[in-house]
Each structure stands twice: as C-alpha cells, then as structure tokens.
Protein backbone atom coordinates (compact mmCIF):
# COMPACT_ATOMS: atom_id res chain seq x y z
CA UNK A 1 -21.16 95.70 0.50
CA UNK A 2 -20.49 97.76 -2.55
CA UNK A 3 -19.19 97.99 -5.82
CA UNK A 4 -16.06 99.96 -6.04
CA UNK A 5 -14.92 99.60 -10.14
CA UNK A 6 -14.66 96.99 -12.37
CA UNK A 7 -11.74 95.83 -14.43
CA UNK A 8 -11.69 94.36 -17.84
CA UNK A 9 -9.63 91.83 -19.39
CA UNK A 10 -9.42 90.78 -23.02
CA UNK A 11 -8.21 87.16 -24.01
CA UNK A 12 -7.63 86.96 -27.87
CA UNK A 13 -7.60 84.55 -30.52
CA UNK A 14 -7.47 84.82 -34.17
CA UNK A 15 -11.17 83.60 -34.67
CA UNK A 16 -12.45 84.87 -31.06
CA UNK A 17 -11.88 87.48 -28.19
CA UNK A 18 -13.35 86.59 -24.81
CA UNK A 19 -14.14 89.49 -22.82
CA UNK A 20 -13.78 89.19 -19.11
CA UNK A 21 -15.02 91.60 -16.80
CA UNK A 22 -14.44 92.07 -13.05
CA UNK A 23 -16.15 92.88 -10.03
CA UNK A 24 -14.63 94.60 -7.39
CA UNK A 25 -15.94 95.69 -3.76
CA UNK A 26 -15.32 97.58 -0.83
CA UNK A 27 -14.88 94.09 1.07
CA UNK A 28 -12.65 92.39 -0.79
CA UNK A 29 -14.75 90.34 -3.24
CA UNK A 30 -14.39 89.84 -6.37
CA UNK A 31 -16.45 88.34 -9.17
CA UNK A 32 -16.04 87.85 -12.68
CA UNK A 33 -18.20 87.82 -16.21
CA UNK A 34 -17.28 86.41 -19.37
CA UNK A 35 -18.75 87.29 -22.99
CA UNK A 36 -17.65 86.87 -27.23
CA UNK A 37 -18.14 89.77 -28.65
CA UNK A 38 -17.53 89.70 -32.25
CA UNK A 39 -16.40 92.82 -33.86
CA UNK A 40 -17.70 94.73 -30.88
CA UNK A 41 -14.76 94.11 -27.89
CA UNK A 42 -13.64 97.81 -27.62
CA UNK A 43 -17.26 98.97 -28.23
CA UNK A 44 -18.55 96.84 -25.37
CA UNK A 45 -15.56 98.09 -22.91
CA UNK A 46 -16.23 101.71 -24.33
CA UNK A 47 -19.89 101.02 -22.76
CA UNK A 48 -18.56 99.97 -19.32
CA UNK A 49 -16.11 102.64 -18.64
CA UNK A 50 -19.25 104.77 -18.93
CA UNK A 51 -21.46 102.46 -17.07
CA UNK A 52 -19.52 102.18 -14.52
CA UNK A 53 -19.78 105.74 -13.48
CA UNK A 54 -23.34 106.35 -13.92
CA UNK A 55 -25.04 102.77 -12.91
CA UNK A 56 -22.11 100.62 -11.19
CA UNK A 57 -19.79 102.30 -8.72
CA UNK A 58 -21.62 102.53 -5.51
CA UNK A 59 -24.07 99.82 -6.19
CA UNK A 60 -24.71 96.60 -4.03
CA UNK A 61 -23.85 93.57 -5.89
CA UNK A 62 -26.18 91.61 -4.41
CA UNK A 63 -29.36 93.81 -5.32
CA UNK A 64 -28.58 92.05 -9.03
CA UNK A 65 -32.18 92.53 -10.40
CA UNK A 66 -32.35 96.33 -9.60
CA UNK A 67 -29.01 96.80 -11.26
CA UNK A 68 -29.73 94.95 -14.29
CA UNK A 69 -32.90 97.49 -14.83
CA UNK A 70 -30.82 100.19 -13.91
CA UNK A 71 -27.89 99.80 -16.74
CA UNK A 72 -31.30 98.26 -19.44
CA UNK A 73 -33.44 101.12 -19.08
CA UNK A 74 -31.60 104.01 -17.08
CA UNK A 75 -29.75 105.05 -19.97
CA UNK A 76 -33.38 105.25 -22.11
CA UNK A 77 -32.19 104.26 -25.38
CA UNK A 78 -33.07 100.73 -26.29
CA UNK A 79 -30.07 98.40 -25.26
CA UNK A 80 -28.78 95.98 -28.40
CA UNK A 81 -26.11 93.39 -27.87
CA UNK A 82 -23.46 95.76 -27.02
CA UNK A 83 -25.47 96.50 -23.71
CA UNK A 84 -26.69 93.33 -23.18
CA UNK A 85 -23.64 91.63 -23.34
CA UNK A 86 -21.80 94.40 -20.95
CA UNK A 87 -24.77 94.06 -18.35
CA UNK A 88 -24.37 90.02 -18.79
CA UNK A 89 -20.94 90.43 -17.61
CA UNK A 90 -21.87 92.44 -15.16
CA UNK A 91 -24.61 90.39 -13.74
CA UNK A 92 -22.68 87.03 -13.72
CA UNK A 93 -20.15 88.79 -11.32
CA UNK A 94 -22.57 90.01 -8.96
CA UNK A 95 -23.91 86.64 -8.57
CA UNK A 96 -20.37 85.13 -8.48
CA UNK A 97 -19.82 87.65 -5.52
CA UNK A 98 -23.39 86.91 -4.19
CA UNK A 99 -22.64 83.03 -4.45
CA UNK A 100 -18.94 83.29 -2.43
CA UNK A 101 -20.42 85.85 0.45
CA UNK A 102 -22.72 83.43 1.26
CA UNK A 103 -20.83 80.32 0.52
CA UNK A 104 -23.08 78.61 -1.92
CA UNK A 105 -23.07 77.81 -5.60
CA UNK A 106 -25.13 80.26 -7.66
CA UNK A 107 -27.60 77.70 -8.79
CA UNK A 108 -28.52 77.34 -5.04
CA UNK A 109 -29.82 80.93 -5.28
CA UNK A 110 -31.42 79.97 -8.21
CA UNK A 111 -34.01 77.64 -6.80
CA UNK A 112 -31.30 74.96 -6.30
CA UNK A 113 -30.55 71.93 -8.15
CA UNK A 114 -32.69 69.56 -10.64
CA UNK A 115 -29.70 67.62 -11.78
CA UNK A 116 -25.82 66.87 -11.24
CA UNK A 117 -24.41 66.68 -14.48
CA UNK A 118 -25.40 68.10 -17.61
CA UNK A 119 -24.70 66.72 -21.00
CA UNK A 120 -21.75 68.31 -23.75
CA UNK A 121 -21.95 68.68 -27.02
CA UNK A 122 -18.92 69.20 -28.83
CA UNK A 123 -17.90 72.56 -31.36
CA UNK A 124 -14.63 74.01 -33.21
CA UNK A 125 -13.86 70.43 -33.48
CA UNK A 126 -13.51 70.32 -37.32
CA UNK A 127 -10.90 72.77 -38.01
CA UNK A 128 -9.29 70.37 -40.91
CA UNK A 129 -10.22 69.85 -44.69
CA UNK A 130 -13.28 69.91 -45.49
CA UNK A 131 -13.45 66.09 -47.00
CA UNK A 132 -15.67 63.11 -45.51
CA UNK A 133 -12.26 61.53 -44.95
CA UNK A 134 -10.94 64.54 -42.42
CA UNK A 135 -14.65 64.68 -40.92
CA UNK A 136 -14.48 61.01 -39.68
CA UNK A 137 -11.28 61.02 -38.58
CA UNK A 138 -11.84 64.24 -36.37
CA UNK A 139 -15.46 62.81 -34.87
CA UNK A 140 -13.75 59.88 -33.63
CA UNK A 141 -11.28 61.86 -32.01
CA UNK A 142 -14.42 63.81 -30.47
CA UNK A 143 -15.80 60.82 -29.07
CA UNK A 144 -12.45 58.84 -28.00
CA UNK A 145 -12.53 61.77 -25.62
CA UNK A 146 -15.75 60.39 -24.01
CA UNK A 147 -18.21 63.10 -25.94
CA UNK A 148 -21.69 61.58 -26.50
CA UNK A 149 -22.81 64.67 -29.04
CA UNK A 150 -21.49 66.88 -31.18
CA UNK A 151 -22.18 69.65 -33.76
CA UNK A 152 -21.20 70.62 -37.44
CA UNK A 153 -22.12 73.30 -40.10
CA UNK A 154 -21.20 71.20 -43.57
CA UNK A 155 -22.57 73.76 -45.65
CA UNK A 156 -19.10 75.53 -46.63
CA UNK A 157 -20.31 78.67 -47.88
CA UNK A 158 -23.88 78.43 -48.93
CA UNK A 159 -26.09 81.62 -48.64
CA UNK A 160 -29.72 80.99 -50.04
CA UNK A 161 -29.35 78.41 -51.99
CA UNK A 162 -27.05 75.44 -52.37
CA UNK A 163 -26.49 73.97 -55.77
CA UNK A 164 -26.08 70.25 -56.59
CA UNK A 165 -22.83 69.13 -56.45
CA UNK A 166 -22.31 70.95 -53.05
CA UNK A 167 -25.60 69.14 -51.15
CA UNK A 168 -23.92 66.33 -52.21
CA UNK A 169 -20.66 67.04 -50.84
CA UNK A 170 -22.16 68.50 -47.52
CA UNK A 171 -24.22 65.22 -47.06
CA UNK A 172 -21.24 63.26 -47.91
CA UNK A 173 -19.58 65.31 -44.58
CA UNK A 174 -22.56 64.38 -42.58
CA UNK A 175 -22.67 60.77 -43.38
CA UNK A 176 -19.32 60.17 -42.68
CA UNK A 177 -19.81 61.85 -39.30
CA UNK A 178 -22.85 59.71 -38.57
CA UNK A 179 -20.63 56.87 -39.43
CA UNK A 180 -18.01 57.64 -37.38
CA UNK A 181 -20.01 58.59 -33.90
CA UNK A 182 -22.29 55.68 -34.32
CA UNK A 183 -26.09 55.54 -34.11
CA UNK A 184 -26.33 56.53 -30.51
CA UNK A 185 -24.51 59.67 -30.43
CA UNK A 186 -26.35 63.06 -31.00
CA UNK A 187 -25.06 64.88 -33.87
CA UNK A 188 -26.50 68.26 -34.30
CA UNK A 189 -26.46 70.27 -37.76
CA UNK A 190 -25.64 73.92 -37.86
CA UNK A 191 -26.85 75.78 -40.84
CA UNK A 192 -26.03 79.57 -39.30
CA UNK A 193 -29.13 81.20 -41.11
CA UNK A 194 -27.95 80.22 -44.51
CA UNK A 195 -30.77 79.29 -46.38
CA UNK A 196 -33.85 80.69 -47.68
CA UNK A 197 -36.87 78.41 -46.39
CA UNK A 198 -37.08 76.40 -49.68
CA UNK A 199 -34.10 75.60 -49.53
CA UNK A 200 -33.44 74.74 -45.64
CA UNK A 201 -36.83 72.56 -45.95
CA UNK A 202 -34.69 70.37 -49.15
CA UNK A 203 -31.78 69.80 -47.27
CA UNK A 204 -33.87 68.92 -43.94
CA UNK A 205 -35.46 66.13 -46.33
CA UNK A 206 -32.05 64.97 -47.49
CA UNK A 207 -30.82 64.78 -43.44
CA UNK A 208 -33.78 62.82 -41.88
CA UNK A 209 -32.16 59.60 -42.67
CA UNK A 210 -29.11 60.82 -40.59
CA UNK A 211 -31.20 61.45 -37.55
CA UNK A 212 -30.34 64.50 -36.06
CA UNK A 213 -30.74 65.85 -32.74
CA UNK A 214 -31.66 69.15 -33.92
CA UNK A 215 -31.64 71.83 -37.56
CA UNK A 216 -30.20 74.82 -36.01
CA UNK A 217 -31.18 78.50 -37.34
CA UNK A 218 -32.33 76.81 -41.18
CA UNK A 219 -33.02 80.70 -42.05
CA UNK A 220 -31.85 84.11 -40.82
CA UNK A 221 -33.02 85.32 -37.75
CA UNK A 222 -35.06 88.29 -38.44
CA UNK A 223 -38.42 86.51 -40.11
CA UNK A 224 -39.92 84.42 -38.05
CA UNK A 225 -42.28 83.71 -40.41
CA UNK A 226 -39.82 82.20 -42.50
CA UNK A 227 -38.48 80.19 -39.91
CA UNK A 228 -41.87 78.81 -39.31
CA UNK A 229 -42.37 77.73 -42.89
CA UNK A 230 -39.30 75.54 -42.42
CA UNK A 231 -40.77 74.07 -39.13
CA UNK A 232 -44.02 73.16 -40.91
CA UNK A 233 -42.61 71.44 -43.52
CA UNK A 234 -40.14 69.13 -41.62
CA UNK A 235 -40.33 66.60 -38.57
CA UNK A 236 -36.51 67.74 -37.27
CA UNK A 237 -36.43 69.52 -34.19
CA UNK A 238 -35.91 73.14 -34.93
CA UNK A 239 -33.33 75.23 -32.49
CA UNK A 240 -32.18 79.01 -32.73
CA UNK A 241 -31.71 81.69 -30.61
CA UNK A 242 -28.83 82.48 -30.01
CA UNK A 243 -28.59 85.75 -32.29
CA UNK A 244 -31.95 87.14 -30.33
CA UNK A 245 -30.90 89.58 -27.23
CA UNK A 246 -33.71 90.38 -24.98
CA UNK A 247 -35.76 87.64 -23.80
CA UNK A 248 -38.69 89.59 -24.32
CA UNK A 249 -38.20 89.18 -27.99
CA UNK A 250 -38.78 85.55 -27.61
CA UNK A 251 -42.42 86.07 -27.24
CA UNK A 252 -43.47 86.09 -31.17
CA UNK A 253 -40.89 82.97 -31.39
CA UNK A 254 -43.19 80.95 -28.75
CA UNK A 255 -46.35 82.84 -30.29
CA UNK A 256 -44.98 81.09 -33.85
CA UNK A 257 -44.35 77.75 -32.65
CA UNK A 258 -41.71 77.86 -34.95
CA UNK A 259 -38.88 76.38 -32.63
CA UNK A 260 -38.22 73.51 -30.58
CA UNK A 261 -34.80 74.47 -28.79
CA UNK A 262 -34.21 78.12 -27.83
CA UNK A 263 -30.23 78.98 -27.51
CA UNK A 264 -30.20 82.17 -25.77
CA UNK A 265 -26.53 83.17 -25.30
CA UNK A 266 -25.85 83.88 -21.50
CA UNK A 267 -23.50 85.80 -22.39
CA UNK A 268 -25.57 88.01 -25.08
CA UNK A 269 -29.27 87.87 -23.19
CA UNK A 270 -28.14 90.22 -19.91
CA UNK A 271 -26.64 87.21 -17.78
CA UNK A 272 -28.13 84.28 -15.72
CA UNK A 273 -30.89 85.80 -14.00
CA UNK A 274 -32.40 87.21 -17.46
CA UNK A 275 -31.86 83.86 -18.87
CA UNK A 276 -33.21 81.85 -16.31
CA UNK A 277 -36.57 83.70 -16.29
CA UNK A 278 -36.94 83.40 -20.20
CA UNK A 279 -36.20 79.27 -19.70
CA UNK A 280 -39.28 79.39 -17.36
CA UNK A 281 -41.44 80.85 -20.14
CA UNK A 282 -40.29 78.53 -22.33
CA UNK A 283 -41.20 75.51 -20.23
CA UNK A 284 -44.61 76.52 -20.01
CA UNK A 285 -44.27 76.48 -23.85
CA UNK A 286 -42.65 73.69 -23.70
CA UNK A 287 -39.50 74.25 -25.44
CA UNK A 288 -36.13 73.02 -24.05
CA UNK A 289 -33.26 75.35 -23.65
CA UNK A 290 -29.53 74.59 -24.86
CA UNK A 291 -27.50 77.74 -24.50
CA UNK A 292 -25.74 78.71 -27.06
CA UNK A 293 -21.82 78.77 -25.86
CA UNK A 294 -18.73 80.06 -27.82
CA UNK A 295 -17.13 81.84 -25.11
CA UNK A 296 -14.25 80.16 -22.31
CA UNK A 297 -14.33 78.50 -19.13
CA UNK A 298 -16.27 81.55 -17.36
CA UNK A 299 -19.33 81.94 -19.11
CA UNK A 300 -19.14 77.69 -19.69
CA UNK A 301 -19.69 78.46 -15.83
CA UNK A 302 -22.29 80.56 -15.56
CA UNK A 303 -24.59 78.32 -18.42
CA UNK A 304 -23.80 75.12 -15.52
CA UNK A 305 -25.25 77.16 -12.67
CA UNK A 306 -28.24 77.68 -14.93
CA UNK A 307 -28.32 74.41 -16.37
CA UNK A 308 -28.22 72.71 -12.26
CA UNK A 309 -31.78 74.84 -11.65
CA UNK A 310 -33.45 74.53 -14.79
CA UNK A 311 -35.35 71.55 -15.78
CA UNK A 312 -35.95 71.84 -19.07
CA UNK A 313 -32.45 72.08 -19.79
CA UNK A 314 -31.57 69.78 -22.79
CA UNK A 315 -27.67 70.40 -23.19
CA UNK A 316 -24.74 72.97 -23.05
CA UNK A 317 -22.17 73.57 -25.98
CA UNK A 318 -18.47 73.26 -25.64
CA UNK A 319 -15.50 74.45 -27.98
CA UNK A 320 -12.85 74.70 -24.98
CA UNK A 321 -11.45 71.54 -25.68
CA UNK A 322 -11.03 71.56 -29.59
CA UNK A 323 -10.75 75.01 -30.38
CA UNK A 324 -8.26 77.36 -28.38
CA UNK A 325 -7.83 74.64 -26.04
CA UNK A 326 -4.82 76.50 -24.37
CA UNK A 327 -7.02 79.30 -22.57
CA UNK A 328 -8.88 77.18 -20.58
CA UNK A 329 -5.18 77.94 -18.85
CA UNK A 330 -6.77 81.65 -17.72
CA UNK A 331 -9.28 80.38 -15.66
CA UNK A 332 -8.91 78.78 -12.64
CA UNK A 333 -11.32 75.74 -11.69
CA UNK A 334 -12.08 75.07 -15.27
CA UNK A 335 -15.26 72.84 -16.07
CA UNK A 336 -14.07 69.86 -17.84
CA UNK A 337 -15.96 67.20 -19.89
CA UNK A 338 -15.82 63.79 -18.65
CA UNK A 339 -17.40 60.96 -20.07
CA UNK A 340 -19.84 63.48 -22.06
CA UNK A 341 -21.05 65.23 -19.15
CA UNK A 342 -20.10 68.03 -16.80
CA UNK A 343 -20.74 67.52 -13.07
CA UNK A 344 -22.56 70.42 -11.96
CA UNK A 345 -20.12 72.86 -9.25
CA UNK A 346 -20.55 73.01 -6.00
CA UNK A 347 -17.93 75.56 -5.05
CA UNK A 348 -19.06 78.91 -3.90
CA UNK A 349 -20.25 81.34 -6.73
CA UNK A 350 -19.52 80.73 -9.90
CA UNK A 351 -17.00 77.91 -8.61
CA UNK A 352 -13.98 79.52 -11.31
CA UNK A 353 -11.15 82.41 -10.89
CA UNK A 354 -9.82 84.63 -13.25
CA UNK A 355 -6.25 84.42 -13.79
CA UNK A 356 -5.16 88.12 -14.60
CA UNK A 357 -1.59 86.60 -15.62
CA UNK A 358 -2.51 84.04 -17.74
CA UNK A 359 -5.03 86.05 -19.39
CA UNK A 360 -2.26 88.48 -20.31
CA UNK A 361 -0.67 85.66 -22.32
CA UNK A 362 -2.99 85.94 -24.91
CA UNK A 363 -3.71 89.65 -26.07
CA UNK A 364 -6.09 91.07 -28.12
CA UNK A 365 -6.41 90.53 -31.80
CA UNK A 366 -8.18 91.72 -34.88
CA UNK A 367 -10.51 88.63 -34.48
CA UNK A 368 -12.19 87.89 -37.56
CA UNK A 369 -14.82 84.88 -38.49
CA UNK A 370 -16.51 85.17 -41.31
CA UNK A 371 -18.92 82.46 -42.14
CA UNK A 372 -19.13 83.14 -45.86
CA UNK A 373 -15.39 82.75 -46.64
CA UNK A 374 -13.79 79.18 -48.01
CA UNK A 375 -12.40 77.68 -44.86
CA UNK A 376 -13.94 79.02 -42.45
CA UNK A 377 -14.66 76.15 -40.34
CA UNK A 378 -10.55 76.11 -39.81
CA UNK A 379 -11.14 78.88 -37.47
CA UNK A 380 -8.26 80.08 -38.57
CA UNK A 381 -8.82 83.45 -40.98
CA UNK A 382 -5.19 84.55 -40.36
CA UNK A 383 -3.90 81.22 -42.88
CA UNK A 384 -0.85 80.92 -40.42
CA UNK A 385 -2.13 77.81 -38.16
CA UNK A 386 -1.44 79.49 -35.06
C-alpha cells in the first residue's frame, strides 16, 4: 500500500478553524487528521502541499514512525507548530488507515486497552455575561447534560497582575460555579499564562477553598522556572502543556517538577504515536496526562484511542457540545458524552469519517480569539452571535 496525495479540508468558525487533512492510497483507503491552528491554517496547508511532494506521495502509511522522522528532520530546519501540527495530521491518518486495513481500533496497535470509558470535562461552555448569575445558570446546564467536570478561565482580561476589585469579581464567578456543580464535580481553573508568579501564587491561595481539580498554565509558558515558583508555593495540582510542541521539550518540565498534569495537544505534538511515547515518560515521572483538546470530533478521536492504551490518563477536554455544536455534523461516528464519560471505540481505525459535504457547509473564516480582549470568553470576536 501507498500513499497517493492528500486532500485538505478547512471547517471554519468565527473563534476556530479545524483543519482536516486526508489520506489517500493506491488501494482505496482513506484516513483522516484533524488539527486548530490559530492564525496559521493557510501556513500549515502551504507546508503540506510541499510535503507532500518531497516526504508523502509514495510512502507506506503503515511505516508511520519512519514517516514522522522523515517530514521532522528531512527538511533540516527545526520543525515549530506549523510542522508539527501538519505531521500530526498526517500521522493520525496513517494510523486511521493502519487501524481499518487490519480491522482493529488504533488503540489496539497501541498496546491495547487499559480502560473503556474515559472521563469529559466540559469547555466553550460559558459564552454568556460574565456575572456569577450567567456562570451558574450555564454550569447547571453543563451538568443537566450528565458532565461530571468542567473548566473556566474567570480572569476576564488579566495579564500580570489582577487588581482588587477584579479577584473579587473572578472569585465571585468561581464560587457560583462551585455552587452550582456541587461538591463532587471537578471544576478545573484556566488561567492561560496570565499571571506573573506572584500573582498566580495569590489567587491559588484565594481558590483552595473552592477545591479545584487542577491551576492550569498560572504563568506563560516559556520560564519554567517561573512556573516552578508557583508550584512551590501552592498545594493545587499544577497542569500545562499544551502550548509546548515536541515532546522532547518536556524533559526540563519533568527535570523541574514543576507540573502535575501535562496537556500535550495531539493535534500540536506530531500525532498519537509522538504523544503516546511522551505519556510513557511521564508515568515514570509520575505525572498524569489530560490532552489538551479544542479541535472537532476527529482529533476528540484520536485523544480516545490514546486515552484506551494509556494508563495514566486522567481526562480528555470537550467543547463539541457547547461551542460550535453544529460541526460535530462533518464527522461521521461522532464521540458523544454520556453520563460524563466517553466509551472508548471499537470500530476500525480511528472509528470516525470525514464528511467532505458537510464540511463544505462551514468555510473558512478570518478566525480570531484573542484572550486579552473584553468578552472573549463569548467566543464570539465577530459581535454578531452567529
């Protein structure tokens, strides 16, 4: 068998476009990879069409590992998230085709299963004003749709610092969030890398008595140190990852000690295989893995396959049914939440289809999200509603 072209396939939002990439092969399979690129869709399709000359057409799909090398190093420059995001698409397909030639799920492949359903956590789910009234009202709704965690930013638009009256109006958002899940529900805080440490090590004080799951990226990304300052001076779990796009880079985060939860982004970290080998380092570190997961149904897909052969999997993020909940229309075989979990796939490959005519509903836009504007969280930077 061998790889013959690929096609691409752009799904757009106002907030979001979800790049999906095909497969195809001289015998008539094909498979399909999913990534978010933000600001960096045409870039990222720019890459393939070149890619697929020199590393793709020609190859066999199933030699996945050789192929992933190929497209990371054969080009010699060092591949960023453009190129690790193209060859995650890339490498999700091959093992979709690898998974339906041989009539097994990918997680099979993978060492086969640990678990059969892996716990949800809710995202995009507060797109409404930004008041502890609008916050409860909206968690319930989360949770009288069976979710059993769920995950908020409440900052608004804090960078460094945050002054008085706003840590009191972003507690006020988490307490009535608390209130309205209930004490047995995980709720997981988001801070995006706003803070500087002195300030993300205040406001982790302030949220112990709210008893979150996890503080996700307290600090930017790029100091480590910084983010281990944080994680000295508070008893919260500490998660990030998901901005960091070779696993190899995780080495100095393990080194540090600095995290609890890594969140590589399948989609971002060069696909499953890449991320399934940088979950086994962590486990010897032992540090659970919760992808990070902003894309659709496909690459929701890909993170189960991992999830069902990984056991220090702790959970898998899901906007699909809160935010842009009418594209989970462009993919066939859909994982859906039920009662807070997904049941792991057993359907050949990735288990999902790509529908080319659905996807063509929903063009490309000029996706913007901008963390630092007022509003963001409506997901919604156009102001229309739509």
């Amino acid at each position: 068998m061998r790889i013959t072209g690929i096609t691409t396939h752009v799904v757009g939002t106002p907030w979001r476009n979800l790049t999906y990439v095909q497969v195809h092969t001289d015998e008539g399979l094909t498979g399909v990879g999913e990534t978010r690129m933000l600001g960096r869709t045409d870039a990222m399709i720019g890459y393939l069409r070149e890619a697929e000359a020199n590393h793709l057409v020609g190859s066999d799909p199933f030699a996945v590992e050789d192929l992933v090398r190929r497209m990371k190093y054969g080009d010699y420059g060092r591949a960023g998230e453009i190129v690790m995001s193209a060859i995650a698409c890339v490498e999700m397909a091959c093992w979709d085709i690898k998974g339906k030639a041989l009539g097994v799920p990918v997680w099979q492949l993978l060492g086969g299963r640990v678990t059969d359903k892996v716990k949800a956590y809710a995202n995009g789910w507060y797109t409404v004003e930004r008041t502890p009234e609008a916050f409860h009202e909206a968690a319930r709704k989360v949770t009288d749709r069976g979710y059993r965690a769920l995950k908020l930013d409440p900052f608004g638009t804090g960078h460094f610092e945050l002054d008085h009256a706003e840590t009191l109006h972003s507690l006020s958002l988490v307490e009535a969030v608390r209130d309205a899940i209930g004490p047995d529900a995980e709720l997981l805080v988001e801070m995006h890398g706003r803070f500087s440490p002195a300030t993300a090590i205040r406001l982790a004080k302030e949220l112990e008595r709210f008893h979150p799951s996890w503080l996700e990226e307290p600090v930017p990304p790029e100091n480590l140190k910084a983010l281990a300052k944080v994680a000295g001076k508070t008893d919260l779990p500490i998660a990030t990852g998901e901005r960091i796009h070779d696993r190899i880079e995780f080495r100095e985060l393990f080194e540090s000690q600095a995290a609890d939860i890594i969140q590589p982004d399948i989609g971002h970290i060069g696909g499953i295989g890449e991320t399934r080998k940088l979950a086994a380092t962590a486990e010897t570190h032992y540090v659970l893995i919760a992808p990070h997961n902003v894309g659709g149904s496909v690459l929701t897909a890909a993170s189960l396959q991992l999830a069902g052969c990984t056991p220090n999997f702790k959970i898998l993020e899901h906007f699909n049914d809160f935010a842009d909940a009418e594209i989970k229309k462009v993919v066939k075989g859909a994982p859906e939440v039920v009662d807070g979990y997904f049941r792991l796939p057993d359907a050949p490959g990735l288990g999902v289809e790509l529908d080319t005519d659905a996807a063509a509903e929903f063009p490309q836009q000029q996706a913007r999200f901008d963390l630092w504007a007022e509003g963001w969280e409506k997901r919604d930077p156009t102001g229309t509603g739509k």
